[in-house]
C-alpha atoms as a PDB file:
ATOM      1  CA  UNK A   1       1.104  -1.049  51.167  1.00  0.00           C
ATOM      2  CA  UNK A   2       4.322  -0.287  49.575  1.00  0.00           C
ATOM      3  CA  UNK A   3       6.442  -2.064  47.169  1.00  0.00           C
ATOM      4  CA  UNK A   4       9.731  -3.760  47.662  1.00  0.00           C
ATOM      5  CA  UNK A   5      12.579  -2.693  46.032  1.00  0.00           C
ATOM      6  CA  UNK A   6      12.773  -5.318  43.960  1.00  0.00           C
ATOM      7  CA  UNK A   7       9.068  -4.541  42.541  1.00  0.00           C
ATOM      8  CA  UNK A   8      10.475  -1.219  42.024  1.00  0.00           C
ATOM      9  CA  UNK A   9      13.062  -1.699  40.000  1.00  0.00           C
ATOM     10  CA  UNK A  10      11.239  -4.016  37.963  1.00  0.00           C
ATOM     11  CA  UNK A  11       8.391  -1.458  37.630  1.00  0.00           C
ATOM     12  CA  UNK A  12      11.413   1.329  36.777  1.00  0.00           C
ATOM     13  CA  UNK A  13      12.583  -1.524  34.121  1.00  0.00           C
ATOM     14  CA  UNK A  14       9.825  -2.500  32.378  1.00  0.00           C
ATOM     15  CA  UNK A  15       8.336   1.142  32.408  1.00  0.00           C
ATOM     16  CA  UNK A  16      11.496   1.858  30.530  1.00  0.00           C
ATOM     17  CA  UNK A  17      11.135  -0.983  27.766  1.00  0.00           C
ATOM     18  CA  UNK A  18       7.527   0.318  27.511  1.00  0.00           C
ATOM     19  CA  UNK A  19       9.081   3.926  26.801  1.00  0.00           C
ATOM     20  CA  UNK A  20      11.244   2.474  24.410  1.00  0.00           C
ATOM     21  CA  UNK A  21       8.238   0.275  22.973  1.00  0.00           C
ATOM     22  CA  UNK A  22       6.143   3.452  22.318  1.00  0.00           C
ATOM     23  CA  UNK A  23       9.634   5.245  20.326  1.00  0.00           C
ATOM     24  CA  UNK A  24       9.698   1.894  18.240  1.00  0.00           C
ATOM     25  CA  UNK A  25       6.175   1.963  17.204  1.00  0.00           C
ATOM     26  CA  UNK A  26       5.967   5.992  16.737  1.00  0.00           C
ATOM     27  CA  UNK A  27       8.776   5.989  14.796  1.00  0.00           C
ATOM     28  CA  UNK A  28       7.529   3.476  12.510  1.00  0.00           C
ATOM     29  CA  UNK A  29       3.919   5.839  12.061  1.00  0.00           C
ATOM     30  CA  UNK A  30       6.336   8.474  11.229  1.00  0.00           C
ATOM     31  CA  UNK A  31       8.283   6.146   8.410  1.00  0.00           C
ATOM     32  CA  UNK A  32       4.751   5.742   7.049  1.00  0.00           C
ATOM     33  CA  UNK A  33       4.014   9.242   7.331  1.00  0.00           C
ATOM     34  CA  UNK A  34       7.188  10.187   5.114  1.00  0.00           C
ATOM     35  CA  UNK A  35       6.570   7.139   2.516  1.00  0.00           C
ATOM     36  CA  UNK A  36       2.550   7.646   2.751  1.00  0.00           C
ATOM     37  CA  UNK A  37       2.145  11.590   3.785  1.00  0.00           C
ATOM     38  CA  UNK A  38      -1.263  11.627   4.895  1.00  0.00           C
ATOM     39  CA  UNK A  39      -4.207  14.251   4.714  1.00  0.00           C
ATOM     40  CA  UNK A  40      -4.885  16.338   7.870  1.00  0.00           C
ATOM     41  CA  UNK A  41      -7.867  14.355   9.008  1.00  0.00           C
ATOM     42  CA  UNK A  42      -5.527  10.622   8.254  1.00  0.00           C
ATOM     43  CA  UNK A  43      -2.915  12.199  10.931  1.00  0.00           C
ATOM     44  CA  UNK A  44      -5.673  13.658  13.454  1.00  0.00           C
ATOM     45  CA  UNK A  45      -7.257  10.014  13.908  1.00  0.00           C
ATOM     46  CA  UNK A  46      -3.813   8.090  13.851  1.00  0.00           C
ATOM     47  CA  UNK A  47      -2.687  10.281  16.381  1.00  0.00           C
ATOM     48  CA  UNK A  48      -5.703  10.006  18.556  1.00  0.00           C
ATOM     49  CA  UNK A  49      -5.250   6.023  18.295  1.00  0.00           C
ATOM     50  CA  UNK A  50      -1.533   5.946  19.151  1.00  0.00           C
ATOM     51  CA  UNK A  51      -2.043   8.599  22.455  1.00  0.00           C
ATOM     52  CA  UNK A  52      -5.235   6.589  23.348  1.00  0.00           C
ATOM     53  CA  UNK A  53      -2.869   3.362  22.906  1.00  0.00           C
ATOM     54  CA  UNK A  54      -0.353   4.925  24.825  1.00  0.00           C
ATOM     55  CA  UNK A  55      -2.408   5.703  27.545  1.00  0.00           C
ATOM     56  CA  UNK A  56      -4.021   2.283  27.842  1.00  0.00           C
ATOM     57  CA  UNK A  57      -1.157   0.544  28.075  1.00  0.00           C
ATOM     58  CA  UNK A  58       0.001   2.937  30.637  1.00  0.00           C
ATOM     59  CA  UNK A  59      -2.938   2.491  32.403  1.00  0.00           C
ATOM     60  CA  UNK A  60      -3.207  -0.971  32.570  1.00  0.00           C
ATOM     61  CA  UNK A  61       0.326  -1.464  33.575  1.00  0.00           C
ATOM     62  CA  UNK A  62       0.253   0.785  36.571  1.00  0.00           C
ATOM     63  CA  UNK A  63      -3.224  -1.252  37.724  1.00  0.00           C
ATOM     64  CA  UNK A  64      -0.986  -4.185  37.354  1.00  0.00           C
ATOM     65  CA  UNK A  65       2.222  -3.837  38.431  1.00  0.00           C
ATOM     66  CA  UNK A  66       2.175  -0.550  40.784  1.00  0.00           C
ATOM     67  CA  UNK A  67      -0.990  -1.404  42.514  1.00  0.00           C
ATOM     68  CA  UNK A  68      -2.773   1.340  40.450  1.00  0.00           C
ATOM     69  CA  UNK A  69      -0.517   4.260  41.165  1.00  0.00           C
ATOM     70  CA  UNK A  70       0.785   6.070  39.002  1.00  0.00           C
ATOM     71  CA  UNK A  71       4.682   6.906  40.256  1.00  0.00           C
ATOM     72  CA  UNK A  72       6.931   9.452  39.579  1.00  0.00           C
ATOM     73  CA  UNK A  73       9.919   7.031  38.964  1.00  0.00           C
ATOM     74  CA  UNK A  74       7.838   5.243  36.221  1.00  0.00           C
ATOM     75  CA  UNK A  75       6.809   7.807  34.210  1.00  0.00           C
ATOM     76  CA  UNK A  76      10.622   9.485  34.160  1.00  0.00           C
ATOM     77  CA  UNK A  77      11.572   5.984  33.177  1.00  0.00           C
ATOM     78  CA  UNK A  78       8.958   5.513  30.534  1.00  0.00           C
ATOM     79  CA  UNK A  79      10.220   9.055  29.231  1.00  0.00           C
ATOM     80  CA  UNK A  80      13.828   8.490  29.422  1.00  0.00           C
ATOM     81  CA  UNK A  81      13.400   5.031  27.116  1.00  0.00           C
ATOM     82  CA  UNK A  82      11.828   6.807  25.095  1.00  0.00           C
ATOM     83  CA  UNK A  83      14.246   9.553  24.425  1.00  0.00           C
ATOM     84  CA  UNK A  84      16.758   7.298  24.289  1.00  0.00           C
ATOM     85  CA  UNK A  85      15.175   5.122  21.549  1.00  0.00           C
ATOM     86  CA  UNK A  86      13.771   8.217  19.558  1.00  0.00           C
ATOM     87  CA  UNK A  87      16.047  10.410  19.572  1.00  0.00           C
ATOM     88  CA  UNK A  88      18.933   8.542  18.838  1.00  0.00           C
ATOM     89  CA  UNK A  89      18.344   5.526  16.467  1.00  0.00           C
ATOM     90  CA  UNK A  90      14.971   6.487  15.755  1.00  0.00           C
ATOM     91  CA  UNK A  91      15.778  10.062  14.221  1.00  0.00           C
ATOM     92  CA  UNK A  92      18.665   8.687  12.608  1.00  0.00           C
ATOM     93  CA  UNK A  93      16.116   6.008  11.163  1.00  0.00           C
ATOM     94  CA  UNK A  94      14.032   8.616   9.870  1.00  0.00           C
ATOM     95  CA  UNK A  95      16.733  11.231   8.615  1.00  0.00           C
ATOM     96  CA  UNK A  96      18.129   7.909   6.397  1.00  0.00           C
ATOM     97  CA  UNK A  97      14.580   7.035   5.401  1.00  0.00           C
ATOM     98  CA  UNK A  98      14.070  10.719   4.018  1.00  0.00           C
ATOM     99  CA  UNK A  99      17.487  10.187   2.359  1.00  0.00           C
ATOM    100  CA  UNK A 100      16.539   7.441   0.841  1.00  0.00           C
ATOM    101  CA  UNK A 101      13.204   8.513  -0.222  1.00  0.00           C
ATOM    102  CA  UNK A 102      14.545  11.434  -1.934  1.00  0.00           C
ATOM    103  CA  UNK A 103      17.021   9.380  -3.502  1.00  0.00           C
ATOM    104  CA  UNK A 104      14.191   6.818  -5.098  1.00  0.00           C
ATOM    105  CA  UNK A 105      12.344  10.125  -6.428  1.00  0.00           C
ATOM    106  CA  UNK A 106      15.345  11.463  -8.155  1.00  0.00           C
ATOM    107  CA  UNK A 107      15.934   7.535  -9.928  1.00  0.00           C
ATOM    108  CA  UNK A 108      12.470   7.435 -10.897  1.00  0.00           C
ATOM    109  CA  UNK A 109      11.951  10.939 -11.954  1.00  0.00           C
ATOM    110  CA  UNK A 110      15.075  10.339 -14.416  1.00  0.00           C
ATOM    111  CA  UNK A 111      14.209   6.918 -15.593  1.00  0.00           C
ATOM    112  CA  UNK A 112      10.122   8.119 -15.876  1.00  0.00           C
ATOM    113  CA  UNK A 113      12.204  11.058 -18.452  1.00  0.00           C
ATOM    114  CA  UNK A 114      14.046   8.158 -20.178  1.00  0.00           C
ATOM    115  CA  UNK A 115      10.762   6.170 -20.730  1.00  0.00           C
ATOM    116  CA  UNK A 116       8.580   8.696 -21.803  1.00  0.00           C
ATOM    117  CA  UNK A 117      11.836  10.042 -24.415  1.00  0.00           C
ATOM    118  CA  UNK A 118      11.790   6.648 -25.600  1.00  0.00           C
ATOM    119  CA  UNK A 119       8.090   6.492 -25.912  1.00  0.00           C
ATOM    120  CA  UNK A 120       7.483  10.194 -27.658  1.00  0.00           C
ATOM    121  CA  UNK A 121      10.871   9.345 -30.480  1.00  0.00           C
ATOM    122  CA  UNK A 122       8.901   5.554 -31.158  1.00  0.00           C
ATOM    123  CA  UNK A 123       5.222   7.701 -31.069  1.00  0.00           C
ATOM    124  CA  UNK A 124       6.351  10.312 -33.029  1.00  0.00           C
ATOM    125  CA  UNK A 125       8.112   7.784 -35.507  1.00  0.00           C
ATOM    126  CA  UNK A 126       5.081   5.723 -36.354  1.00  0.00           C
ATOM    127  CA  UNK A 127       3.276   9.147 -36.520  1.00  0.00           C
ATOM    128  CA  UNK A 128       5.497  10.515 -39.687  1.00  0.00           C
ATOM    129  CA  UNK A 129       5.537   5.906 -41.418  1.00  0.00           C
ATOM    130  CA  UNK A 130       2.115   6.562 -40.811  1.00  0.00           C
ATOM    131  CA  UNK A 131       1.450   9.384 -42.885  1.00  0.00           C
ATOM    132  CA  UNK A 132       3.773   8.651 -45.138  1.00  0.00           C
ATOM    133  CA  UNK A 133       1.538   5.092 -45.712  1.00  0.00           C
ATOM    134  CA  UNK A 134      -1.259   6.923 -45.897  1.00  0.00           C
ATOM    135  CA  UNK A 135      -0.163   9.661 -48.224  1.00  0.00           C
ATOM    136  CA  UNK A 136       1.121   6.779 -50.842  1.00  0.00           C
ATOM    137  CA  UNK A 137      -2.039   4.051 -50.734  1.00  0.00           C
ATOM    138  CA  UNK A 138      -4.225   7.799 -51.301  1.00  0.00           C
ATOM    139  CA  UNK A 139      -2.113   8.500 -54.638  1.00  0.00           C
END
């Protein structure tokens, strides 16, 4: 049985928001990849969920809206909303994310210098009253 053109351009839509779907949520992994890096085996299994996601979803819309095949115009659709949505505001997401990463490290690195200044002068000042007091209550 074959599908209407209607049904197909529906399918070719909503395949597309479903590409740009899957750039949404992989480019917010990736913000909490860059804020959170995390160890080899952390990326292995979050990677594994999001493809096995990915492919579910996939699966499960082409039982339900393309009769259970799998068609050539919905998966260039699903890949061309996603390229649209990742490469474009998604990268630029992430390249201002870095930035601003980066930029939080320096702050903290020079106020964590200014704190721990202000903590060795008062440190190092009770050190010297210290012995002083105990120098004079000894004579």
């Amino acid at each position: 049985m074959q599908l209407t053109t209607i049904q197909q351009t529906t399918a070719f839509l909503w395949a597309f928001v479903m590409g740009a779907g899957i750039a949404v949520v992989y480019t917010v992994i990736c913000s909490v990849r860059i804020v959170l890096p995390p160890s080899p085996i952390q990326l292995f299994i979050s990677d594994f969920l999001f493809m096995t996601a990915v492919f579910i979803v996939n699966t499960l819309y082409a039982i339900s809206l393309t009769e259970g095949r799998i068609r050539l115009y919905f998966v260039v659709s699903e890949i061309i909303g996603y390229i649209i949505i990742y490469a474009l505001p998604g990268r630029l997401f992430i390249k201002l994310l870095v930035s601003a990463v980066r930029w939080m490290t320096g702050i903290m690195k020079a106020v964590n210098k200014r704190i721990v200044s202000i903590c060795s002068r008062i440190i190092a000042h009770f050190t010297k009253t210290g012995r002083k007091n105990i120098k004079l209550e000894k004579n």
